[in-house]
N, C-alpha and C. Protein backbone atom coordinates (compact mmCIF):
# COMPACT_ATOMS: atom_id res chain seq x y z
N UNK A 1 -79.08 -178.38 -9.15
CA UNK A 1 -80.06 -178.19 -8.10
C UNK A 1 -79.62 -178.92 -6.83
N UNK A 2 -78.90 -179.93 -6.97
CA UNK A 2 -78.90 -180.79 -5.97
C UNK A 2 -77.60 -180.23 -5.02
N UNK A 3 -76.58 -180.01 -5.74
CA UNK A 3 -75.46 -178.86 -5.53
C UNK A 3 -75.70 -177.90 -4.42
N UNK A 4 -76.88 -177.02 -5.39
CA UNK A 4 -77.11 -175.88 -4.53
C UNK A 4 -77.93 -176.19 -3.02
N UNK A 5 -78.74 -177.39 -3.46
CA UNK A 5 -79.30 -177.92 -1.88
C UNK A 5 -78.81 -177.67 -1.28
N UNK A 6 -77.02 -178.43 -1.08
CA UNK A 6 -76.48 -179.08 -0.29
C UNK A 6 -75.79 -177.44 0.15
N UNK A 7 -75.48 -177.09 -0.54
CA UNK A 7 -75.02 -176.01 -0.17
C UNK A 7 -75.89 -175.00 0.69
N UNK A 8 -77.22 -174.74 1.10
CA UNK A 8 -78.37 -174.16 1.96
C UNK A 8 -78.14 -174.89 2.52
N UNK A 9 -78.27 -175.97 2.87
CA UNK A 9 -78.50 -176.82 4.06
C UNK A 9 -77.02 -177.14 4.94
N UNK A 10 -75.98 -176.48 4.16
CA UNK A 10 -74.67 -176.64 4.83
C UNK A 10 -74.34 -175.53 5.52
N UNK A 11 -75.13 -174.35 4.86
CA UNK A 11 -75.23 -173.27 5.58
C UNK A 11 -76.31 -173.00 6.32
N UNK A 12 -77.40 -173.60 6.80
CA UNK A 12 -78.24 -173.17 7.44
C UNK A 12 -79.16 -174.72 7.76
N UNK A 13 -78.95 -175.43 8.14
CA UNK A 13 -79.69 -176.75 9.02
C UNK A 13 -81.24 -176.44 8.45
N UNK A 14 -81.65 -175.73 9.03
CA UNK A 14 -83.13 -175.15 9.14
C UNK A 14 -84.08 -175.08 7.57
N UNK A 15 -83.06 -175.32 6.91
CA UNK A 15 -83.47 -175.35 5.43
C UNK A 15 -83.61 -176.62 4.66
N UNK A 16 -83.82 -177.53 5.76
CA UNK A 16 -83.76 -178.62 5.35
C UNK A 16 -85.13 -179.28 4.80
N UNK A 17 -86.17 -178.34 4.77
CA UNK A 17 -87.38 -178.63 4.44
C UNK A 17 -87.72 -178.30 2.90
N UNK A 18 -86.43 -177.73 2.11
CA UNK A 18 -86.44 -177.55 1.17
C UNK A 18 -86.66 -179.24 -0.03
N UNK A 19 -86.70 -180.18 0.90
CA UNK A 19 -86.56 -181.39 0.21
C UNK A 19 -87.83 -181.93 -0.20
N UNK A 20 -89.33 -181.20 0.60
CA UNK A 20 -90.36 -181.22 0.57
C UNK A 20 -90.80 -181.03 -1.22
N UNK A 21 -90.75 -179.66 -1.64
CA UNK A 21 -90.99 -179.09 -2.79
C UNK A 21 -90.28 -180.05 -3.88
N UNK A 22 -88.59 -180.45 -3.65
CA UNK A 22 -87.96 -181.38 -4.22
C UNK A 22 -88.73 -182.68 -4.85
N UNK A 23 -88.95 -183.38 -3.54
CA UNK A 23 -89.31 -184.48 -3.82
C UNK A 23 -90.86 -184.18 -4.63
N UNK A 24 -91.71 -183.18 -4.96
CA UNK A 24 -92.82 -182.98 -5.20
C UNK A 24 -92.41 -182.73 -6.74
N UNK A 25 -91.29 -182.35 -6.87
CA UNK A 25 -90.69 -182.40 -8.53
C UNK A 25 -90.64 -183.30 -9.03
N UNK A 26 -89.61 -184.09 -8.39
CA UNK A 26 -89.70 -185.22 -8.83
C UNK A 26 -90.33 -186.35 -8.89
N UNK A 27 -91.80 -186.16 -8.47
CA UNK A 27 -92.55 -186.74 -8.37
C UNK A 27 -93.87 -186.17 -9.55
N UNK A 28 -93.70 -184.87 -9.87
CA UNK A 28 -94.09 -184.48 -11.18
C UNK A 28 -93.53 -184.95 -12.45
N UNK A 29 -91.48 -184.90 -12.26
CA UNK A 29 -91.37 -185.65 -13.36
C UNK A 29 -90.98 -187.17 -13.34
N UNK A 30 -91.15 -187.94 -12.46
CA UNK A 30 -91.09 -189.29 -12.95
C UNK A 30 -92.31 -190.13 -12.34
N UNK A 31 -93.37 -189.52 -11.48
CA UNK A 31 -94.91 -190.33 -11.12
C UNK A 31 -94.43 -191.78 -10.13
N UNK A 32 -95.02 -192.12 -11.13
CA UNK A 32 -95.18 -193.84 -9.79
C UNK A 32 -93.81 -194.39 -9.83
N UNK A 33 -93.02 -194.38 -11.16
CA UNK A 33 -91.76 -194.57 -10.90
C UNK A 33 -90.60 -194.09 -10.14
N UNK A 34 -91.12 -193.08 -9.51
CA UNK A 34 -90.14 -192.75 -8.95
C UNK A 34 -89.26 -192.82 -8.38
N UNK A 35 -89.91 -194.19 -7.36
CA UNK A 35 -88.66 -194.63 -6.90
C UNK A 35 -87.55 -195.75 -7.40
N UNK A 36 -88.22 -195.81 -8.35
CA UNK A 36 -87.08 -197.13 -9.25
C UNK A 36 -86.35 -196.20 -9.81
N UNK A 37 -86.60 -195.48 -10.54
CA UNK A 37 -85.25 -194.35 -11.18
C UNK A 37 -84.36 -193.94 -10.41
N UNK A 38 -83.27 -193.92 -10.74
CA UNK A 38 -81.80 -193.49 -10.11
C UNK A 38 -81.74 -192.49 -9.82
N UNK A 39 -81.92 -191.14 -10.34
CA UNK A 39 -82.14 -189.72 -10.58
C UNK A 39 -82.64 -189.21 -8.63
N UNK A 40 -83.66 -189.79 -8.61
CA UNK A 40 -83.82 -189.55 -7.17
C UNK A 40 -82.47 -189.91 -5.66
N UNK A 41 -82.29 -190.89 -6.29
CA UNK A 41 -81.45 -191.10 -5.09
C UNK A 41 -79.63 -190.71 -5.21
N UNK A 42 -79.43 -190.22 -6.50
CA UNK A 42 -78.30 -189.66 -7.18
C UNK A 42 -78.48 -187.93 -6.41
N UNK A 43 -79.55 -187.27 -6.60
CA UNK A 43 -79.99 -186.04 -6.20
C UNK A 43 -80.04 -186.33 -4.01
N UNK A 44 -80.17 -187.04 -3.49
CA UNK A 44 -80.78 -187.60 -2.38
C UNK A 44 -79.44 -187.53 -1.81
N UNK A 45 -78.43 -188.08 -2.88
CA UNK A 45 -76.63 -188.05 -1.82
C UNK A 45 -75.76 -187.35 -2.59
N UNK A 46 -76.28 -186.63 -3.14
CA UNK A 46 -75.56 -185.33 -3.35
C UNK A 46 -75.96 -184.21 -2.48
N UNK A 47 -77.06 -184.12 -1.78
CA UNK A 47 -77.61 -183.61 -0.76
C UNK A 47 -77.14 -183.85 0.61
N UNK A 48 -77.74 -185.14 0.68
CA UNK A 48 -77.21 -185.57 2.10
C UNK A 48 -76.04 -185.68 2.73
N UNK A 49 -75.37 -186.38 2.10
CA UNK A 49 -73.67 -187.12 2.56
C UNK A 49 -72.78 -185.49 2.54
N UNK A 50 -72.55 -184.63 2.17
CA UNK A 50 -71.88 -183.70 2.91
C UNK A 50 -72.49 -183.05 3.86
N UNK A 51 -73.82 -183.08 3.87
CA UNK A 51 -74.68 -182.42 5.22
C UNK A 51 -74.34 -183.34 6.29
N UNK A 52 -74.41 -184.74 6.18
CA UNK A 52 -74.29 -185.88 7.07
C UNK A 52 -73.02 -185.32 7.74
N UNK A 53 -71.94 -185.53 6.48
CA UNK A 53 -70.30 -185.20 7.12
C UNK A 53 -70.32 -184.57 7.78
N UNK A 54 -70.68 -183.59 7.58
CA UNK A 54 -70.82 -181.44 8.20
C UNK A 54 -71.02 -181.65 9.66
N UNK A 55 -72.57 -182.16 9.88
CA UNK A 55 -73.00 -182.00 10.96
C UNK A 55 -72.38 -182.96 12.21
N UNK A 56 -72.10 -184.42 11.36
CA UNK A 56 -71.11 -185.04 11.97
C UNK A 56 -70.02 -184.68 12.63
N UNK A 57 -69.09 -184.02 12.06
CA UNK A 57 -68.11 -183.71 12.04
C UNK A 57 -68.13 -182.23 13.37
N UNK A 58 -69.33 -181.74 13.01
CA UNK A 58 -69.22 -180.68 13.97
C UNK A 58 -69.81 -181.19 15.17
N UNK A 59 -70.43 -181.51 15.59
CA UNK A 59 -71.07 -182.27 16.69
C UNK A 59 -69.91 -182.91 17.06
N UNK A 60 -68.46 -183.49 16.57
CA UNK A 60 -68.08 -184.08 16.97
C UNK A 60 -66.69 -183.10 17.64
N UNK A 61 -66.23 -182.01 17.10
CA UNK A 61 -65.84 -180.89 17.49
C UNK A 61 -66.46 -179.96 18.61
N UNK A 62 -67.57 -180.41 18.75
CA UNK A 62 -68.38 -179.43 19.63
C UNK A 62 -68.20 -180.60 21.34
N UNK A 63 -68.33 -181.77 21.15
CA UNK A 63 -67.82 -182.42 22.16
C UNK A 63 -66.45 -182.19 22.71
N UNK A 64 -65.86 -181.95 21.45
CA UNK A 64 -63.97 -181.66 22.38
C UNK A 64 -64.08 -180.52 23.02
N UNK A 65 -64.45 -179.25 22.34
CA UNK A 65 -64.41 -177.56 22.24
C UNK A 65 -65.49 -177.51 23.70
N UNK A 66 -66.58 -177.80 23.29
CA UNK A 66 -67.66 -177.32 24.09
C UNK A 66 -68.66 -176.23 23.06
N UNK A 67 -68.12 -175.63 22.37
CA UNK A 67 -69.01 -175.13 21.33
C UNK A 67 -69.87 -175.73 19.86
N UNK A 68 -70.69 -175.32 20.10
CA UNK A 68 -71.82 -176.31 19.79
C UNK A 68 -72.14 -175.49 18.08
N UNK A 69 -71.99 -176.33 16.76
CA UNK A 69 -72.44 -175.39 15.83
C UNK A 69 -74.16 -175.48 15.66
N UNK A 70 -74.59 -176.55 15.85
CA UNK A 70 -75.98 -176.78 16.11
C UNK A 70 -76.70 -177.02 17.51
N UNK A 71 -77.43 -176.16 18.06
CA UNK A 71 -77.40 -175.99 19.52
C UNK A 71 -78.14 -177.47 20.02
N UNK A 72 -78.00 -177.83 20.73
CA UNK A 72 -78.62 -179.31 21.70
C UNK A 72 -80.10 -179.11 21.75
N UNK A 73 -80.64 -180.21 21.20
CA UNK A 73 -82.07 -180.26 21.50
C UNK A 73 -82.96 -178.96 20.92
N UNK A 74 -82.25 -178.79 19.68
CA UNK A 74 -82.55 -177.59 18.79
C UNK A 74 -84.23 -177.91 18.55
N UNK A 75 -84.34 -179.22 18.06
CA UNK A 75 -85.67 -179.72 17.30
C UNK A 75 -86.44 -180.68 18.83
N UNK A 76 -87.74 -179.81 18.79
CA UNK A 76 -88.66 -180.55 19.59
C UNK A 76 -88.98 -179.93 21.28
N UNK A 77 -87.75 -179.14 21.82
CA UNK A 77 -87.86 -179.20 23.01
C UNK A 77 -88.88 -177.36 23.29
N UNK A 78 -89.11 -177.98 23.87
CA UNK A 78 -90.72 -177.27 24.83
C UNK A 78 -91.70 -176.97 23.69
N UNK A 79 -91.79 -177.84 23.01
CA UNK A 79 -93.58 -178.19 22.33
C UNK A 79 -94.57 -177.28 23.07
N UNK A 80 -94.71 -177.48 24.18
CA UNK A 80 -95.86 -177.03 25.17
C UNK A 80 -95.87 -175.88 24.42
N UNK A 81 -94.90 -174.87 24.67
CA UNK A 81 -95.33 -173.54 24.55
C UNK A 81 -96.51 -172.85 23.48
N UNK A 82 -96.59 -173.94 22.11
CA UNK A 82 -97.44 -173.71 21.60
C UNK A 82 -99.09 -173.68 21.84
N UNK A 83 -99.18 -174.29 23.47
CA UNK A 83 -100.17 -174.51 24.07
C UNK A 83 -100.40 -172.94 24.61
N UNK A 84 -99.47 -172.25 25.08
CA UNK A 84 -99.45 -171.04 26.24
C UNK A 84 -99.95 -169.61 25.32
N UNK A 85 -101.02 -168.94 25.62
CA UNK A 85 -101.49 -167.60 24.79
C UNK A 85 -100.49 -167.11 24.77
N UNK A 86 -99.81 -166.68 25.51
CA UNK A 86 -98.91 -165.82 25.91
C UNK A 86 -98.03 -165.79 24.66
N UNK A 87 -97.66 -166.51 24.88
CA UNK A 87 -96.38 -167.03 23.23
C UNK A 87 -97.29 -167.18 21.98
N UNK A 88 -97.99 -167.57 22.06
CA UNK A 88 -98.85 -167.52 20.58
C UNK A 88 -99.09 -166.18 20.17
N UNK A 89 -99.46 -165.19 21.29
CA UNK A 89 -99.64 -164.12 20.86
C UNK A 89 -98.29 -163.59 20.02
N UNK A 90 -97.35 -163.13 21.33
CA UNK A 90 -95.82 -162.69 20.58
C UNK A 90 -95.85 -163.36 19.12
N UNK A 91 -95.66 -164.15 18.96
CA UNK A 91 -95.53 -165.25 17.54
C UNK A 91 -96.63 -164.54 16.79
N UNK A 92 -97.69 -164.40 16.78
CA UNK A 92 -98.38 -163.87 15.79
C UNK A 92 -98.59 -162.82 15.45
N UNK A 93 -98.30 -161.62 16.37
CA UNK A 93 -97.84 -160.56 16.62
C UNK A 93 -96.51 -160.16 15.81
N UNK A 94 -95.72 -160.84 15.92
CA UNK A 94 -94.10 -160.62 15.24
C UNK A 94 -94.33 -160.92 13.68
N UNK A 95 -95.13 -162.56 13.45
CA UNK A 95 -95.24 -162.64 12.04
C UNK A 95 -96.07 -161.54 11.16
N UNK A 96 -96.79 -160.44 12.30
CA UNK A 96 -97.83 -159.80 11.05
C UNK A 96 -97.49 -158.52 11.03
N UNK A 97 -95.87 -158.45 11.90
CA UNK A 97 -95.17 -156.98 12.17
C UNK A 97 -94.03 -156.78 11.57
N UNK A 98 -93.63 -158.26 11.72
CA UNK A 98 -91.92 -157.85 11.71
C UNK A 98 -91.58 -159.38 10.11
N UNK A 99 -92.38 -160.30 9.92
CA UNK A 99 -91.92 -161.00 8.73
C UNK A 99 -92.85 -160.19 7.89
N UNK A 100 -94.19 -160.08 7.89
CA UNK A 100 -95.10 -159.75 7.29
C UNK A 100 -96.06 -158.40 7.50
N UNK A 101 -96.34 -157.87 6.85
CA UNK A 101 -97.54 -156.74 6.91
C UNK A 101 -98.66 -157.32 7.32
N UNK A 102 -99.28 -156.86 8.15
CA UNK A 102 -100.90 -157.90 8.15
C UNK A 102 -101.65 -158.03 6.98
N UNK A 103 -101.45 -157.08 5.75
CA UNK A 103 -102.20 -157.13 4.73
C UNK A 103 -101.13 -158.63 3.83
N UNK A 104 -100.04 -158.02 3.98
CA UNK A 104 -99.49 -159.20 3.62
C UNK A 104 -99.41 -160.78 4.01
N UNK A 105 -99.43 -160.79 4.88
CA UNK A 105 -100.00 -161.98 5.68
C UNK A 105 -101.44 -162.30 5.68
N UNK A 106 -102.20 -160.98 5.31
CA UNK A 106 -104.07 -162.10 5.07
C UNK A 106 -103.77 -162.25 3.50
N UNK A 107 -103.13 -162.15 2.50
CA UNK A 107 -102.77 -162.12 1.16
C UNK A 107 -102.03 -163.86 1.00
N UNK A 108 -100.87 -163.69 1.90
CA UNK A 108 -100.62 -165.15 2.00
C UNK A 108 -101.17 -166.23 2.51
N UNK A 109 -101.58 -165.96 3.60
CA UNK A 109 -102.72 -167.15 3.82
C UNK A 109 -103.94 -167.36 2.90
N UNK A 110 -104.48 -166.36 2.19
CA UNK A 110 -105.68 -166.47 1.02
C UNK A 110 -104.97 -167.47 0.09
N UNK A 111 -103.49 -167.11 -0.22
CA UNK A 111 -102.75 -168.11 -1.53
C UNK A 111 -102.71 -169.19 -0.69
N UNK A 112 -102.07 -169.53 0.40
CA UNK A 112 -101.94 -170.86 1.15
C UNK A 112 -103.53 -171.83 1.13
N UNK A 113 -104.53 -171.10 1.07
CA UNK A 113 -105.84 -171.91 1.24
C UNK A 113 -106.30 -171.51 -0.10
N UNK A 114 -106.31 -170.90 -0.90
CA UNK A 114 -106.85 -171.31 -2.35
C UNK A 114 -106.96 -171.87 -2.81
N UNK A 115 -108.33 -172.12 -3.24
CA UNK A 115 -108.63 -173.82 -3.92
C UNK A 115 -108.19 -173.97 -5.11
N UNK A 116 -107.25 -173.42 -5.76
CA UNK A 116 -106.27 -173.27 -7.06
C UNK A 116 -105.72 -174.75 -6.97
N UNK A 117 -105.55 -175.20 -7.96
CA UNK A 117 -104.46 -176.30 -8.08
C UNK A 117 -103.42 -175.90 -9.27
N UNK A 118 -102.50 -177.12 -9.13
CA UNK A 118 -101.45 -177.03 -10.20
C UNK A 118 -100.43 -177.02 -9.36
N UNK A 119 -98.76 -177.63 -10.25
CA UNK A 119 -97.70 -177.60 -9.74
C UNK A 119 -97.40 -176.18 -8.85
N UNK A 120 -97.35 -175.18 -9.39
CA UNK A 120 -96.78 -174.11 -8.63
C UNK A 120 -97.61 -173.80 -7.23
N UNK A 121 -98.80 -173.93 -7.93
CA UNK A 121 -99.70 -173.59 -6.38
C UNK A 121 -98.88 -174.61 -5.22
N UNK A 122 -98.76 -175.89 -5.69
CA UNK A 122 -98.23 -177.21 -4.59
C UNK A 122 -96.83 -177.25 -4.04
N UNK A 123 -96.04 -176.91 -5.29
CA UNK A 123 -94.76 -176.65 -4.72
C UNK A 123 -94.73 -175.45 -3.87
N UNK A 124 -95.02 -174.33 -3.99
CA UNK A 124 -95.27 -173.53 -3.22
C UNK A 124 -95.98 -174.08 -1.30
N UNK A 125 -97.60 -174.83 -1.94
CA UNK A 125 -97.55 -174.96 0.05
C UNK A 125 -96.79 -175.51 0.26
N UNK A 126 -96.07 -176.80 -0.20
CA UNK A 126 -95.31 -178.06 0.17
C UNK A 126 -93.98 -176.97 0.93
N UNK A 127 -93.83 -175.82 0.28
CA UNK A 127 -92.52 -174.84 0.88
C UNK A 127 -93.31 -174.06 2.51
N UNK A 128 -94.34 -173.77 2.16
CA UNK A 128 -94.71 -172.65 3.56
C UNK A 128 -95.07 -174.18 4.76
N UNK A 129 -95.62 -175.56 4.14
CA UNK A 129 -96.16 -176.73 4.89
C UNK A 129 -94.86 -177.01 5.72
N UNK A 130 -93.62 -177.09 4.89
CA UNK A 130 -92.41 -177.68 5.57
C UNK A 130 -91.88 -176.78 6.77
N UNK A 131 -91.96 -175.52 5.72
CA UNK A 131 -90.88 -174.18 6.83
C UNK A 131 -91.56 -174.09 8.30
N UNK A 132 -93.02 -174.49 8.18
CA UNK A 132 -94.26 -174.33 9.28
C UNK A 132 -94.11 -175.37 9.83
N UNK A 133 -93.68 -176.41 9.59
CA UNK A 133 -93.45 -177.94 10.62
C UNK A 133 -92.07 -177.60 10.91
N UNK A 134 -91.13 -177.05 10.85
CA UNK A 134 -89.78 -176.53 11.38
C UNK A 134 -90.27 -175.63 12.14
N UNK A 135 -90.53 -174.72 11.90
CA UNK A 135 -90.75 -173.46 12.90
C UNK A 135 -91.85 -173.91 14.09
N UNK A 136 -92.42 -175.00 13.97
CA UNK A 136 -93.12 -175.86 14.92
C UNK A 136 -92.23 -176.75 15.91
N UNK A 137 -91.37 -177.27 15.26
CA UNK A 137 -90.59 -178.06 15.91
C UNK A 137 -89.54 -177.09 16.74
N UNK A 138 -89.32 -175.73 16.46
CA UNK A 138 -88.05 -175.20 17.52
C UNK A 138 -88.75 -173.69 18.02
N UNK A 139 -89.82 -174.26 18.81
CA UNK A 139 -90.34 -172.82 19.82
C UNK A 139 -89.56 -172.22 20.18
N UNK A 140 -88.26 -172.67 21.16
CA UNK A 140 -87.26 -171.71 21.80
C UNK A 140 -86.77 -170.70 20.73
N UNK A 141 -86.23 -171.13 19.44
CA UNK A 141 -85.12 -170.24 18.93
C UNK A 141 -86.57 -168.86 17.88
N UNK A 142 -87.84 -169.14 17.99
CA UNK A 142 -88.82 -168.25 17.88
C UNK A 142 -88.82 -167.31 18.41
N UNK A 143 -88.84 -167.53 19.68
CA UNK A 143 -88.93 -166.25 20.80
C UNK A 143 -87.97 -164.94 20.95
N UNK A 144 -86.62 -165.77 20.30
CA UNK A 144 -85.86 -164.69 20.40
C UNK A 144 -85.42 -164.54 19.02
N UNK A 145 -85.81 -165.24 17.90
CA UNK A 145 -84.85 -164.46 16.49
C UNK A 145 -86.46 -164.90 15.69
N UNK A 146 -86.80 -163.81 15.68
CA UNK A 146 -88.02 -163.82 14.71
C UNK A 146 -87.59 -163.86 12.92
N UNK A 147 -86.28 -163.65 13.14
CA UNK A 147 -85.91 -163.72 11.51
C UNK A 147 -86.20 -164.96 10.88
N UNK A 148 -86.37 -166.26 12.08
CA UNK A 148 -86.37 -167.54 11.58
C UNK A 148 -87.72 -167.40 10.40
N UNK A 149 -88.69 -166.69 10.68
CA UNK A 149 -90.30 -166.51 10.22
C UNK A 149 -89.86 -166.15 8.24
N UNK A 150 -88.30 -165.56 8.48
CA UNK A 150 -88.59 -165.73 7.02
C UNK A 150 -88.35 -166.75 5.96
N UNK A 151 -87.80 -168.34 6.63
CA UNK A 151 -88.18 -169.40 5.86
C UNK A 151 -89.45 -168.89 5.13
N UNK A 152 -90.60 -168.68 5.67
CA UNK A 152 -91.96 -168.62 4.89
C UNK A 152 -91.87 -167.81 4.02
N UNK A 153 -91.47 -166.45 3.87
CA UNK A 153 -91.40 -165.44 2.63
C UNK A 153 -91.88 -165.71 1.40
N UNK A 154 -90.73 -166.79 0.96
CA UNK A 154 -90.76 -167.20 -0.44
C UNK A 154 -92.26 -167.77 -0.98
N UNK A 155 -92.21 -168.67 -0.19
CA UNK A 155 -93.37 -169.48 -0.51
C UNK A 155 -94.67 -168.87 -0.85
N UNK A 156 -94.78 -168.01 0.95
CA UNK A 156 -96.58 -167.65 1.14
C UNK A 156 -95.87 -166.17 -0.24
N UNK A 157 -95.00 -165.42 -0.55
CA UNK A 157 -95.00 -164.55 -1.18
C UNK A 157 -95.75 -164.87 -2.83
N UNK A 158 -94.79 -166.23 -2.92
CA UNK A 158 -95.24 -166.79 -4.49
C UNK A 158 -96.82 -167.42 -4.23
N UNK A 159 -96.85 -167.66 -3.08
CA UNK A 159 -98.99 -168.04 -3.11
C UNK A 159 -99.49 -166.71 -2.67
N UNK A 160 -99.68 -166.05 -2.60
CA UNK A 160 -99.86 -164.90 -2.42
C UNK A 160 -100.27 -163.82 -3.70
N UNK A 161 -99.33 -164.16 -4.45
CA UNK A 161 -98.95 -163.93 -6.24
C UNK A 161 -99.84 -164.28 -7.13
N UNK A 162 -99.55 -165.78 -6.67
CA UNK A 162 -100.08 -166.92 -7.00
C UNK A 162 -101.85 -166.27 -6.99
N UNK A 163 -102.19 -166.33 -6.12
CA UNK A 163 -103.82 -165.98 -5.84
C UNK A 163 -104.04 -165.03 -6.77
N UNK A 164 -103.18 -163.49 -6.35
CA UNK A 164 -103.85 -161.99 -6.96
C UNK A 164 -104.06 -163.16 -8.53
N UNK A 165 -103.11 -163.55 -9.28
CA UNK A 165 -103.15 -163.59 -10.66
C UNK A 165 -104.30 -164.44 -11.12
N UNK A 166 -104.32 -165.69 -10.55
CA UNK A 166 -105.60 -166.62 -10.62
C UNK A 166 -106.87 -165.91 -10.54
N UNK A 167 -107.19 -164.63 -9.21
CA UNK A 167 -107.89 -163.94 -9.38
C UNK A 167 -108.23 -163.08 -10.26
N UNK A 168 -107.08 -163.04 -10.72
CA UNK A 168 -107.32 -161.51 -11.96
C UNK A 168 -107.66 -161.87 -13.17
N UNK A 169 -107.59 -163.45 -13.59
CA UNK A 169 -107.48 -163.66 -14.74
C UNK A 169 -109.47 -164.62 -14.85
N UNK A 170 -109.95 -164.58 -13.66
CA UNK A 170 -111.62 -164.47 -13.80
C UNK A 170 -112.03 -163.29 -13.62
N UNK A 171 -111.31 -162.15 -14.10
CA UNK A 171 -112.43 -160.89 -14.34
C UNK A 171 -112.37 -160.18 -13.38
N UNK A 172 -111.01 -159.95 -11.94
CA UNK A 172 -110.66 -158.88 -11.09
C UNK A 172 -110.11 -158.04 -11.59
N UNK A 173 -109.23 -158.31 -12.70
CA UNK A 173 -108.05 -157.53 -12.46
C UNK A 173 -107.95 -155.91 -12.63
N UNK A 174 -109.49 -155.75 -13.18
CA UNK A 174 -110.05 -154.60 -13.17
C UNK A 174 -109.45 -153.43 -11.18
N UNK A 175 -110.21 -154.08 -10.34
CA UNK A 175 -109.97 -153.95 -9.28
C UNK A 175 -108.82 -154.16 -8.79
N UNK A 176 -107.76 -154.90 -9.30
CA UNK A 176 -106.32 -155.08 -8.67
C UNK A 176 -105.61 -153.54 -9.27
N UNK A 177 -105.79 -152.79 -10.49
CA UNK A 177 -104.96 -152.20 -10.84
C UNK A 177 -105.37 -150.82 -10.36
């Protein structure tokens, strides 16, 4: 698992919120101990330290070259816009056109707010909570590559799932089929 982290996140920065759900594992399987066990921080730099290198290393190539593999001021810059209708609209508009169906998207947000508990329900928001504080943090690269919107897929897809079945199994499922 820790392998394959490193490997998403070497290919794609933006996936770095995958550590969210992680750490929510391992916090299912080892509780209050968690942080005294080794296991966590064995998994933690097998992750990190070639991402560290990577990005290092390219940032530091991108100073000689001028080409940049991670663009400048990727994370954080023009916040505001989330203030402006204008852009909120496009943005919500694109997520209920072009990541999502609107039916599909009121389906995932029903799983995202379902008062369901349990691991899967959690690992699951802890995935749409993270991808949604990333896609918060880089307004600019929104506007123009809406593909970023499918970080969320997985997640709101499996809460989404998640819901119909919880629902079906108090006496819908009559109506689902």
């Amino acid at each position: 698992a820790a392998v394959l982290t490193a490997m998403a996140i070497l290919q794609k920065l933006t996936v770095i919120f995958v550590g969210l759900p992680a750490l929510y594992l391992f916090w299912l399987a080892k509780g209050r101990h968690l942080f005294v066990r080794g296991e966590l921080y064995v998994f933690a730099g097998i992750v990190c330290v070639p991402s560290l290198a990577w990005y290092t290393h390219t940032n530091a190539m991108a100073r000689h070259s001028g080409f940049a593999f991670v663009q400048p001021g990727l994370f954080g810059s023009h916040l505001g816009s989330w203030f402006q209708t204008g852009f909120l609209h496009r943005i919500f508009a694109s997520l209920s056109s072009e990541a999502f169906s609107p039916i599909g998207l009121a389906l995932s947000v029903l799983g995202f707010l379902w008062a369901a508990r349990g691991p899967a329900f959690w690992i699951f928001r802890l995935w749409v909570a993270g991808g949604g504080l990333l896609l918060l943090l880089i307004p600019d690269l929104l506007s123009a590559n809406y593909y970023y919107f499918s970080l969320l897929l997985p997640g709101f897809a499996a809460l989404g799932g998640l819901a119909l079945a919880h629902r079906g199994r108090r006496g819908i499922e009559g109506c689902l089929l």
